[in-house]
Protein backbone atom coordinates (compact mmCIF):
# COMPACT_ATOMS: atom_id res chain seq x y z
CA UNK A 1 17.24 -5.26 2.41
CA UNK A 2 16.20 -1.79 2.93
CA UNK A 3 19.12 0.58 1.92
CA UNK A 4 18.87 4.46 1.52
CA UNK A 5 21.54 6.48 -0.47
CA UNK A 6 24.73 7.88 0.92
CA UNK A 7 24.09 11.46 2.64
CA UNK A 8 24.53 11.80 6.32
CA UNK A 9 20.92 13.36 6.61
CA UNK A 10 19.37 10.27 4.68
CA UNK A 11 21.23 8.47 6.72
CA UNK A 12 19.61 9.87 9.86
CA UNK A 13 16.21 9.82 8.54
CA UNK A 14 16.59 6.05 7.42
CA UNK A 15 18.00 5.00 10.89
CA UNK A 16 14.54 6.90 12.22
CA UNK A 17 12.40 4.40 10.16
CA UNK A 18 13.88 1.69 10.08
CA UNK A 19 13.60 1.95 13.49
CA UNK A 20 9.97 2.61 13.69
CA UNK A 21 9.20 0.06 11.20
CA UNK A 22 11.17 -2.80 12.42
CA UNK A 23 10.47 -2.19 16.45
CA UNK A 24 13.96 -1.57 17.56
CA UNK A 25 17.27 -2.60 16.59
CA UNK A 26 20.99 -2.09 17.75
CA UNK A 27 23.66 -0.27 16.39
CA UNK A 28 25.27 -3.17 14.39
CA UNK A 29 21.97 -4.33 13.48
CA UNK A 30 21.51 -1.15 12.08
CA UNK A 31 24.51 -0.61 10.07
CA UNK A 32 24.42 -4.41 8.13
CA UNK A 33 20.80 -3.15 7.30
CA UNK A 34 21.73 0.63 5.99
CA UNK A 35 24.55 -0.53 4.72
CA UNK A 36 26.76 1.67 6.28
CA UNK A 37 30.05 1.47 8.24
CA UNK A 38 30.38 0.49 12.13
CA UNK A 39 31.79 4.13 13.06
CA UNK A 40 29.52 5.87 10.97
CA UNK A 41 26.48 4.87 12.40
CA UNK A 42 28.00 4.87 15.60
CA UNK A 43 28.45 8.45 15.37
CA UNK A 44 24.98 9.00 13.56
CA UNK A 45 23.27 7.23 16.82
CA UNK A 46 25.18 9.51 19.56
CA UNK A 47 23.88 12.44 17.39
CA UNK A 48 20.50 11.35 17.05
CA UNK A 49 20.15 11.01 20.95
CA UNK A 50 21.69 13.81 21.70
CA UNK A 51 18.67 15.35 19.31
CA UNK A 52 16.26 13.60 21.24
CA UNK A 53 14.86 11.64 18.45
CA UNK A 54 16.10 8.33 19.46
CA UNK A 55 16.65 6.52 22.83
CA UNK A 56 17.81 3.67 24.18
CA UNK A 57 15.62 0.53 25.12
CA UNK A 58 16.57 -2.94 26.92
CA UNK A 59 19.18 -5.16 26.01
CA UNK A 60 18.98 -7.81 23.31
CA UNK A 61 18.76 -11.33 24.81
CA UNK A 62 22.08 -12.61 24.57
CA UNK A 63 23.50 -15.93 22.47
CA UNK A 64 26.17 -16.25 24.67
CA UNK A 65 27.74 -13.26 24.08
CA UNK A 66 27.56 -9.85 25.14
CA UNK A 67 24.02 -8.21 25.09
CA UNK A 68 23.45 -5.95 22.91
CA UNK A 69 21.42 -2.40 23.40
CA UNK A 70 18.11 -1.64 21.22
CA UNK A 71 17.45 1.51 20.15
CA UNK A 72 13.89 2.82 19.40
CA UNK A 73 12.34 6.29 18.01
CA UNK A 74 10.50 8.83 20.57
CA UNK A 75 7.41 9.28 20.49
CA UNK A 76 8.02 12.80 18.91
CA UNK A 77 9.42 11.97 15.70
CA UNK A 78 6.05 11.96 14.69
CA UNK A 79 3.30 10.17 12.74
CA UNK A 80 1.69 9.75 9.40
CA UNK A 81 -1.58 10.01 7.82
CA UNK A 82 -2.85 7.77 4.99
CA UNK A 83 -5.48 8.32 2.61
CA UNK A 84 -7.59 5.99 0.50
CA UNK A 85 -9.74 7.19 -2.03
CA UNK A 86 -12.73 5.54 -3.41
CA UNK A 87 -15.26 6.93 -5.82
CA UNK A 88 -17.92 7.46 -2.99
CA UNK A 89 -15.84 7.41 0.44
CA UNK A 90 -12.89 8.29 1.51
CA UNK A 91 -10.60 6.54 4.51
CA UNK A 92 -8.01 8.12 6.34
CA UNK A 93 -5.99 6.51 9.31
CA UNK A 94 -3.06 7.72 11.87
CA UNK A 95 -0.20 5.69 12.17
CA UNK A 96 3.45 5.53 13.98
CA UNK A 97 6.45 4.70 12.16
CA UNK A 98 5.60 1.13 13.08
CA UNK A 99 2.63 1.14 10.86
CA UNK A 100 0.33 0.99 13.92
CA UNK A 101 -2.95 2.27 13.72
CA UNK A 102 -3.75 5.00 16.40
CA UNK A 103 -7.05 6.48 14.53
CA UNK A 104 -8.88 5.64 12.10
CA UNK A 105 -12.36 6.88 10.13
CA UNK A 106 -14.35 6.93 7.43
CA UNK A 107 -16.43 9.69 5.36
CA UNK A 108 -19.15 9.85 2.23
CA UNK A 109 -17.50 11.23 -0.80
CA UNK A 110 -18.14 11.91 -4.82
CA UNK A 111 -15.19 11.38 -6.79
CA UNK A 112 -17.28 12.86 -9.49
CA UNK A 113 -18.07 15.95 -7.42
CA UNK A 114 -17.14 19.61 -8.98
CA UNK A 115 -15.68 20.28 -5.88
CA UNK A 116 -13.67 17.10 -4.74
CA UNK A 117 -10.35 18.83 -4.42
CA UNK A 118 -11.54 21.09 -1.84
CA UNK A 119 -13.80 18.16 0.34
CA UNK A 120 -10.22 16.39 0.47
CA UNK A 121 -8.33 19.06 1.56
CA UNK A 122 -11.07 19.66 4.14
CA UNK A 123 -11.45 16.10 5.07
CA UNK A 124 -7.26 16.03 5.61
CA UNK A 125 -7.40 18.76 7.92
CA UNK A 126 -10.33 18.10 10.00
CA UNK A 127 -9.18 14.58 10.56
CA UNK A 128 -5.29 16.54 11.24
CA UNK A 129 -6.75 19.01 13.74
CA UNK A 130 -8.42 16.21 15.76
CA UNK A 131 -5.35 14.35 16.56
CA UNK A 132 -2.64 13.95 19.26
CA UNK A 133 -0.66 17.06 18.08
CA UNK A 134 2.53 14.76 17.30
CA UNK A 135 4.49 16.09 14.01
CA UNK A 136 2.71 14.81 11.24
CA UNK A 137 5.30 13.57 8.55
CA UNK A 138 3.54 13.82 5.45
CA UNK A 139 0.47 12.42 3.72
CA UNK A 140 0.09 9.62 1.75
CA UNK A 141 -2.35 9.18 -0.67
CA UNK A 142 -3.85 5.96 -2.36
CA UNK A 143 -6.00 5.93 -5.63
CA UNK A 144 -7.08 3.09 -7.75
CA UNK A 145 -5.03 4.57 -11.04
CA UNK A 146 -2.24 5.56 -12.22
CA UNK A 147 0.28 7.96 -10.73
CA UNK A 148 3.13 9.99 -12.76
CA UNK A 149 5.37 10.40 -9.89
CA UNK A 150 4.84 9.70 -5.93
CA UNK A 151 6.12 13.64 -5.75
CA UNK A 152 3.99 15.48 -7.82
CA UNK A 153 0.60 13.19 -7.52
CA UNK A 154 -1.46 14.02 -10.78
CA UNK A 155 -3.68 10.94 -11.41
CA UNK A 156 -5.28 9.47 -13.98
CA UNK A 157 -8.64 7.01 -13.15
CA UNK A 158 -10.75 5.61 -14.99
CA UNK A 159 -12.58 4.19 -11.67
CA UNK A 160 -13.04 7.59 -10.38
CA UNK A 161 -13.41 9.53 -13.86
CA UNK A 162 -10.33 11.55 -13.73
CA UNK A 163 -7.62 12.67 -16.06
CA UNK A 164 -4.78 14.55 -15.02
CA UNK A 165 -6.01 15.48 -11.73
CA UNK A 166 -3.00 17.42 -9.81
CA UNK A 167 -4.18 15.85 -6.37
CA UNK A 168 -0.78 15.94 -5.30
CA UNK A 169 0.09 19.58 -5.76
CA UNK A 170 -3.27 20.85 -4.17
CA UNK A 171 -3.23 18.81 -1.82
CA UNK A 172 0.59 19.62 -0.60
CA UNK A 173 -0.04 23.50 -0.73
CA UNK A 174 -3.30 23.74 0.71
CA UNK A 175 -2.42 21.23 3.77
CA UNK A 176 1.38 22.76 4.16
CA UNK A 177 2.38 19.37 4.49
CA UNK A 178 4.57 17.01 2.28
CA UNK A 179 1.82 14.63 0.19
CA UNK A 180 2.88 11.64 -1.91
CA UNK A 181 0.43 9.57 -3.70
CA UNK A 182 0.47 6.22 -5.57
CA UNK A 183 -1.44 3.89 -6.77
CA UNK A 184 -3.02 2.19 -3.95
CA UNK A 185 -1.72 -1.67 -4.78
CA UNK A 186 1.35 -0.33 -5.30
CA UNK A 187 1.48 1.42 -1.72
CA UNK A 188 0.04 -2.01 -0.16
CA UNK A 189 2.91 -3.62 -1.73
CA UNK A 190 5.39 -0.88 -0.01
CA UNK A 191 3.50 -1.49 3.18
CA UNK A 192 4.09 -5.32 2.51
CA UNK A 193 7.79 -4.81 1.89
CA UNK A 194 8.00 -2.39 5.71
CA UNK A 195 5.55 -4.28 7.74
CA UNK A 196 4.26 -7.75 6.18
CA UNK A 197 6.15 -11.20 4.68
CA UNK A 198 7.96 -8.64 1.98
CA UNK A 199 10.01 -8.08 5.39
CA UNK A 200 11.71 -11.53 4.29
CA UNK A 201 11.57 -11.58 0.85
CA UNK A 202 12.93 -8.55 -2.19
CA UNK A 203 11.32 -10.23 -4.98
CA UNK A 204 7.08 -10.95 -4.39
CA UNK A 205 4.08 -9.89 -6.27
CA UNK A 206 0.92 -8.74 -4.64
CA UNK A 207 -2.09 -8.92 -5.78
CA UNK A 208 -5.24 -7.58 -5.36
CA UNK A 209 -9.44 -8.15 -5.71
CA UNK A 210 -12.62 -6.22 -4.45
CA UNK A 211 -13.47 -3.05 -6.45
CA UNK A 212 -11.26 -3.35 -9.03
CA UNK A 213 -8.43 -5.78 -10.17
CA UNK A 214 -4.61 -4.96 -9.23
CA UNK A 215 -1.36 -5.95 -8.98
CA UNK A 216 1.95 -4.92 -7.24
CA UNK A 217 5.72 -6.13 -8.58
CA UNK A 218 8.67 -5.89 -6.22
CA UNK A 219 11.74 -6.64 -7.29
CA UNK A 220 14.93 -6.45 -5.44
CA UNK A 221 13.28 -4.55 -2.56
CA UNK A 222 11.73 -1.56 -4.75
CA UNK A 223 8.36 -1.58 -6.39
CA UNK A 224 7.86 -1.03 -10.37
CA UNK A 225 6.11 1.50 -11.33
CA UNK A 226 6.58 1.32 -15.04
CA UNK A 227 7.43 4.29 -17.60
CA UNK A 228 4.27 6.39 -16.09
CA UNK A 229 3.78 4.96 -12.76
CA UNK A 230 0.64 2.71 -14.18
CA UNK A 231 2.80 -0.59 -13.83
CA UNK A 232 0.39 -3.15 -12.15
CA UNK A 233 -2.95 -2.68 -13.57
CA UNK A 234 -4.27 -6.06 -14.57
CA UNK A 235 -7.17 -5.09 -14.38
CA UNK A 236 -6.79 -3.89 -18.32
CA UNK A 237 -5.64 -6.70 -19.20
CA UNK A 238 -8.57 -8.11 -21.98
CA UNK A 239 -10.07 -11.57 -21.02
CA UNK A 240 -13.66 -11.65 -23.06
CA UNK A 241 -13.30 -10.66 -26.84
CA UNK A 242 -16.20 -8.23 -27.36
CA UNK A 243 -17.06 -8.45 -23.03
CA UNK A 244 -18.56 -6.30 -21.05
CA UNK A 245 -17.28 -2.37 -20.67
CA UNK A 246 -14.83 -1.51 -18.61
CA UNK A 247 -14.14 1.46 -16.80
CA UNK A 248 -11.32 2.21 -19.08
CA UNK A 249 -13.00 2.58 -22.04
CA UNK A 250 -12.29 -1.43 -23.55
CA UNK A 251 -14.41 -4.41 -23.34
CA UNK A 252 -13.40 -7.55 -22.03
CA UNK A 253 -11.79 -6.36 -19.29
CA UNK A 254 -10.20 -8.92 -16.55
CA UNK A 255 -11.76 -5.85 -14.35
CA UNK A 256 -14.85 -6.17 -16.30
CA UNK A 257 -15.63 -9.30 -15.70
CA UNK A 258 -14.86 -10.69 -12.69
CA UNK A 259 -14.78 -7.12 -10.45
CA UNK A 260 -16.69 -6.31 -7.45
CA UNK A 261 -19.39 -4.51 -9.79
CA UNK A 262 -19.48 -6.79 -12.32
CA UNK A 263 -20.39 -10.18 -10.02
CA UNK A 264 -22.81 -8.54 -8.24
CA UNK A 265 -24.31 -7.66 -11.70
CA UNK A 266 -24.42 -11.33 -12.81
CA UNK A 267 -25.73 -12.55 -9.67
CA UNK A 268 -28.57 -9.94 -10.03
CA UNK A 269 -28.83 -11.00 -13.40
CA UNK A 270 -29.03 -15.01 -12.44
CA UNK A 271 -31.60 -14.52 -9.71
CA UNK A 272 -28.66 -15.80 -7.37
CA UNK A 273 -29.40 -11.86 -5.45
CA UNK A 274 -32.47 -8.99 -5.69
CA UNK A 275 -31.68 -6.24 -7.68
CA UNK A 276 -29.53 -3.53 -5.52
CA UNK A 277 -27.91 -6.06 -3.62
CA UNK A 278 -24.52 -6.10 -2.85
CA UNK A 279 -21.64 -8.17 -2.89
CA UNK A 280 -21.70 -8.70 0.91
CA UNK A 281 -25.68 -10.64 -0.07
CA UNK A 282 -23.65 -12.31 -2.67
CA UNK A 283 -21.27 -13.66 -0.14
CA UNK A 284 -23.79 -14.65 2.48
CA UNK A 285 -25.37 -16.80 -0.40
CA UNK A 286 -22.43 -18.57 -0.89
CA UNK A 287 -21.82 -18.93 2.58
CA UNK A 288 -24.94 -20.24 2.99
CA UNK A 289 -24.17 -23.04 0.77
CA UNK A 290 -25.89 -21.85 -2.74
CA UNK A 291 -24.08 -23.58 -5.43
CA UNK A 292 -24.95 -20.97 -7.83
CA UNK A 293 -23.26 -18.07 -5.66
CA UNK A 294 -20.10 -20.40 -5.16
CA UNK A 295 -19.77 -21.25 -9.02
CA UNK A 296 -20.19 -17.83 -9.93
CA UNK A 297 -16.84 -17.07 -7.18
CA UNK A 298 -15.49 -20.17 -8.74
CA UNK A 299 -15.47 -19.12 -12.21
CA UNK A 300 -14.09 -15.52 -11.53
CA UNK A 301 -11.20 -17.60 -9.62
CA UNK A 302 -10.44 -19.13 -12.98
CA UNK A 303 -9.27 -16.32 -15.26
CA UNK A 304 -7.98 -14.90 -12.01
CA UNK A 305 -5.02 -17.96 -11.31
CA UNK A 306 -4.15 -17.69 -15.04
CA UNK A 307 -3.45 -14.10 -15.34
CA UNK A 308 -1.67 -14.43 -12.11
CA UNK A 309 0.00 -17.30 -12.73
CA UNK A 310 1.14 -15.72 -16.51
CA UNK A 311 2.95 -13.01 -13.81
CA UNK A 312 4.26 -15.26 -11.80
CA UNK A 313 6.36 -16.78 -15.09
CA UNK A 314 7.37 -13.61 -16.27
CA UNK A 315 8.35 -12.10 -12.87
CA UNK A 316 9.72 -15.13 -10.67
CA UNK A 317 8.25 -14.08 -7.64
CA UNK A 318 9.16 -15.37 -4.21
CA UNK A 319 6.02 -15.33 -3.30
CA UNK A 320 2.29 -14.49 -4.01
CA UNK A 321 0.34 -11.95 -1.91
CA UNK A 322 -3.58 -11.88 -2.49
CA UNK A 323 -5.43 -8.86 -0.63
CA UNK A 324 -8.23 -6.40 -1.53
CA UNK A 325 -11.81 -6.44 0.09
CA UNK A 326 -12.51 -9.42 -1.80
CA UNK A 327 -10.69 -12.06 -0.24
CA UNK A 328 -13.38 -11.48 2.47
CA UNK A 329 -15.15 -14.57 0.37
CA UNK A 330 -11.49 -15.98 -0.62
CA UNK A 331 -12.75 -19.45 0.03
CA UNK A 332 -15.17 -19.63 -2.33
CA UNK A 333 -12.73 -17.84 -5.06
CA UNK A 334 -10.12 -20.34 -4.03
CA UNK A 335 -10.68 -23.59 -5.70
CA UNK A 336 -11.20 -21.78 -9.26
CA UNK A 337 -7.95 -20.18 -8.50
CA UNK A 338 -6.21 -22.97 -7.73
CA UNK A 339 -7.19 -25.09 -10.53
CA UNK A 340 -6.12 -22.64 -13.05
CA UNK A 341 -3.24 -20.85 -11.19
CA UNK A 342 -1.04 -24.01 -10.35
CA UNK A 343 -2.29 -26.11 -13.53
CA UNK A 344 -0.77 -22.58 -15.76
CA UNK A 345 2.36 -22.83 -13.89
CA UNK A 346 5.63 -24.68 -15.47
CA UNK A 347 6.14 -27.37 -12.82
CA UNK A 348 9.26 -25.92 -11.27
CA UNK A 349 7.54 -22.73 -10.27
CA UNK A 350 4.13 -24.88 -9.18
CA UNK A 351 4.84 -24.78 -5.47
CA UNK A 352 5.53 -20.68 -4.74
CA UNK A 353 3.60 -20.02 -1.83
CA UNK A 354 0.19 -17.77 -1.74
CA UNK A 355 -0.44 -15.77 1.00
CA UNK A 356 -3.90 -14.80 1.90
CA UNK A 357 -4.43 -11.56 3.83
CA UNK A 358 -7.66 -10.41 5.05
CA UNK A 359 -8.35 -6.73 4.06
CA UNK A 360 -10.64 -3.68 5.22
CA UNK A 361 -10.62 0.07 4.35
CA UNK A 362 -8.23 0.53 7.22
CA UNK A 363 -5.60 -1.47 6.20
CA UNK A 364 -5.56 0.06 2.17
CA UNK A 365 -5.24 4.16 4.20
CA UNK A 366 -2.44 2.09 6.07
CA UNK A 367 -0.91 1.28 2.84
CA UNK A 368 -1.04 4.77 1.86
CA UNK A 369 0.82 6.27 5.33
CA UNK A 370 3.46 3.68 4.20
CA UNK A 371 4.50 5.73 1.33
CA UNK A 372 5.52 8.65 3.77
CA UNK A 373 8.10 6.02 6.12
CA UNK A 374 9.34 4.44 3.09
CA UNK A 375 10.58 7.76 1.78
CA UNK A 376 14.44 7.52 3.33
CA UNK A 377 14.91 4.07 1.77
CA UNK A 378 14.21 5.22 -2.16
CA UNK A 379 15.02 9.30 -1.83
CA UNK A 380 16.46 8.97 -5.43
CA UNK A 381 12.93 7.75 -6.84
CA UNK A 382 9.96 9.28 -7.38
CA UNK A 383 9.25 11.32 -4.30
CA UNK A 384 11.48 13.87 -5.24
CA UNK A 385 10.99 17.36 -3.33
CA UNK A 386 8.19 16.19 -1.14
CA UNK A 387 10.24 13.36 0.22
CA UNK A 388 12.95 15.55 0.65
CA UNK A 389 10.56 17.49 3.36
CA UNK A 390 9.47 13.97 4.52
CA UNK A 391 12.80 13.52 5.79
CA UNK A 392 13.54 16.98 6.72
CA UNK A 393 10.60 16.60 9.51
CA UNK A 394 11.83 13.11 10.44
CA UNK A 395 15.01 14.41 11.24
CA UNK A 396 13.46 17.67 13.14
CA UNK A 397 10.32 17.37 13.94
CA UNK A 398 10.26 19.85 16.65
CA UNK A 399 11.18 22.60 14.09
CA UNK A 400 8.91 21.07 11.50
CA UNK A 401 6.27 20.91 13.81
CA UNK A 402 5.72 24.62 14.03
CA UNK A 403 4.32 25.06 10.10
CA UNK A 404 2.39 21.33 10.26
């Protein structure tokens, strides 16, 4: 259950998204799920229409009692724009509190690049300026890393070569706009807990394949982030003594060896693919029956169920969530997985349930805009001041909308 702290103006802003992220509710809905009393929220709701912020929709269908009315957000109390970053392109979508996609697209990009603070910034703004002109909440930003604080945004990737990069402080004053960033599995597993099964379960684990190797905890409804927000990378964890480099600096990698990059190497490498191909040939191969191209998924699906299967008995998970670009070949990764995940397992934990999500570039910015509506649930974590102006525009977006 989603709850946000005590003050009346976090109170507001959390009745605004959980609103727009669960479609509509009524007033006693509302207060079991915020956790506050009958009268209060009562009184919040008469306020918040009065505002125009909220308004009333049709009835609830009815149990045999009296119907109950379902409140929804205007259109007005604004959107959000999410960010992923990759070392050579950049995706940035528009959504509603719902977590619906209104715009989407896609631009070239050098992580590496002397000047890659001030592309972003221009990329943000251009992509801004060409919208619909509703409040924009804040920014959220994804990177494959890890993340001090969601507030203050300075990253540290070895995928994209950075080291205390302030992205979030540039980005924030250059845009006038609150920015939070996070590392990007952890903002899927946010947008898992608003929008996906997380709805129905506090404790799950998500975890995630394609470029890199990741992984997401939730416990009791909040995500872990770990001492300095680097909770969640697998990816480090070391699976070949003396193996191949890794991005990080180590060999042996999990990352390093069964990665996007590093299959397409040893199909290359096996004649399975020409040289330059990419993983998308090394999928049609498989698809096209090759036994080499499915052992090679096959054995990366191996080390994959153990690692996540050593989570699973150290975290007790409800369930498993697999996502990331590649479960676009998840069939051929499965039986490895299998195997090794459930035969790794102690046999009371053997049946937790995996989910399977497909996964595009779309879907990680959408992660990202999650940060921004999850702000009124966790204002005492790691947002800090710009989730203070997150809510601040939820609650007034007309007002707010004048310096977005």
């Amino acid at each position: 259950m989603l709850r946000p702290s005590g003050s009346a103006d976090v109170n507001r802003s959390a009745i605004l998204a959980y609103l727009g992220t669960s479609g509509g509710a009524s007033r006693a809905d509302l207060a079991r799920a915020l956790g506050v009393s009958p009268a209060l929220m009562t009184q919040l709701v008469r306020d918040l229409i009065s505002d125009g912020l909220i308004r009333e929709l049709a009835m609830s269908p009815s149990n045999g009692g009296r119907p109950a009315q379902l409140l929804g957000p205007v259109a007005s109390a604004g959107r959000m724009i999410g960010m992923k970053l990759s070392k050579d392109h950049v995706a940035l979508v528009e959504t509603e509190l719902s977590g619906e996609v209104m715009r989407a697209e896609s631009w070239p990009f050098d992580a590496s690049s002397v000047t890659f603070l001030s592309t972003l910034v221009e990329l943000v703004e251009a992509f801004r300026k060409s919208g619909s002109g509703v409040p924009i909440l804040g920014v959220g930003v994804g990177v494959p890393g890890s993340v001090d604080s969601q507030g203050s945004g300075v990253v540290d990737s070895g995928l994209l070569g950075w080291q205390q990069v302030p992205l979030g402080g540039v980005l924030s004053r250059e845009l006038g706009v609150p920015v939070l960033v996070e590392n990007n599995v952890n903002a899927l597993a946010i947008a898992e807990r608003l929008y996906g099964p997380g709805r129905d379960h506090p404790d799950f684990l998500v975890v995630t394949i394609g470029e890199g190797v990741g992984a997401g905890f939730v416990t009791g409804g909040a995500v872990v982030r770990g001492s300095r927000g680097g909770a969640g990378e697998i990816g480090h964890i070391a699976a070949v003594e003396d193996g191949p480099r890794c991005t990080c600096g180590n060999n042996g990698c999990i990352e390093a060896v069964i990665g996007e990059e590093a299959l397409v190497v040893s199909a290359c490498q096996s004649g399975i693919i020409p040289p330059d191909a990419t993983m998308a040939a090394l999928q049609s191969q498989a698809d096209a029956g090759s036994a080499m191209a499915q052992d090679l998924f096959r054995g990366a699906g191996h080390p994959l169920g153990r690692i996540v299967a050593g989570l699973v008995q150290v975290l007790d998970p409800e369930i498993v969530i697999v996502s990331g670009e590649g479960t676009r070949a998840w069939s051929h990764w499965k039986p490895g997985f299998e195997q090794s995940f459930r035969s790794s397992l102690t046999s009371d934990r053997r049946g937790i349930p995996v989910i399977v999500e497909s996964w595009d570039d779309e879907s990680w910015a959408r992660g990202a805009a999650a940060l921004v509506a999850s702000t009124p649930f966790y204002s005492g974590e790691s947002s800090g001041e710009q989730g203070r102006q997150v809510r601040a525009r939820l609650t007034s977006p007309t007002k707010e909308a004048a310096v977005s």
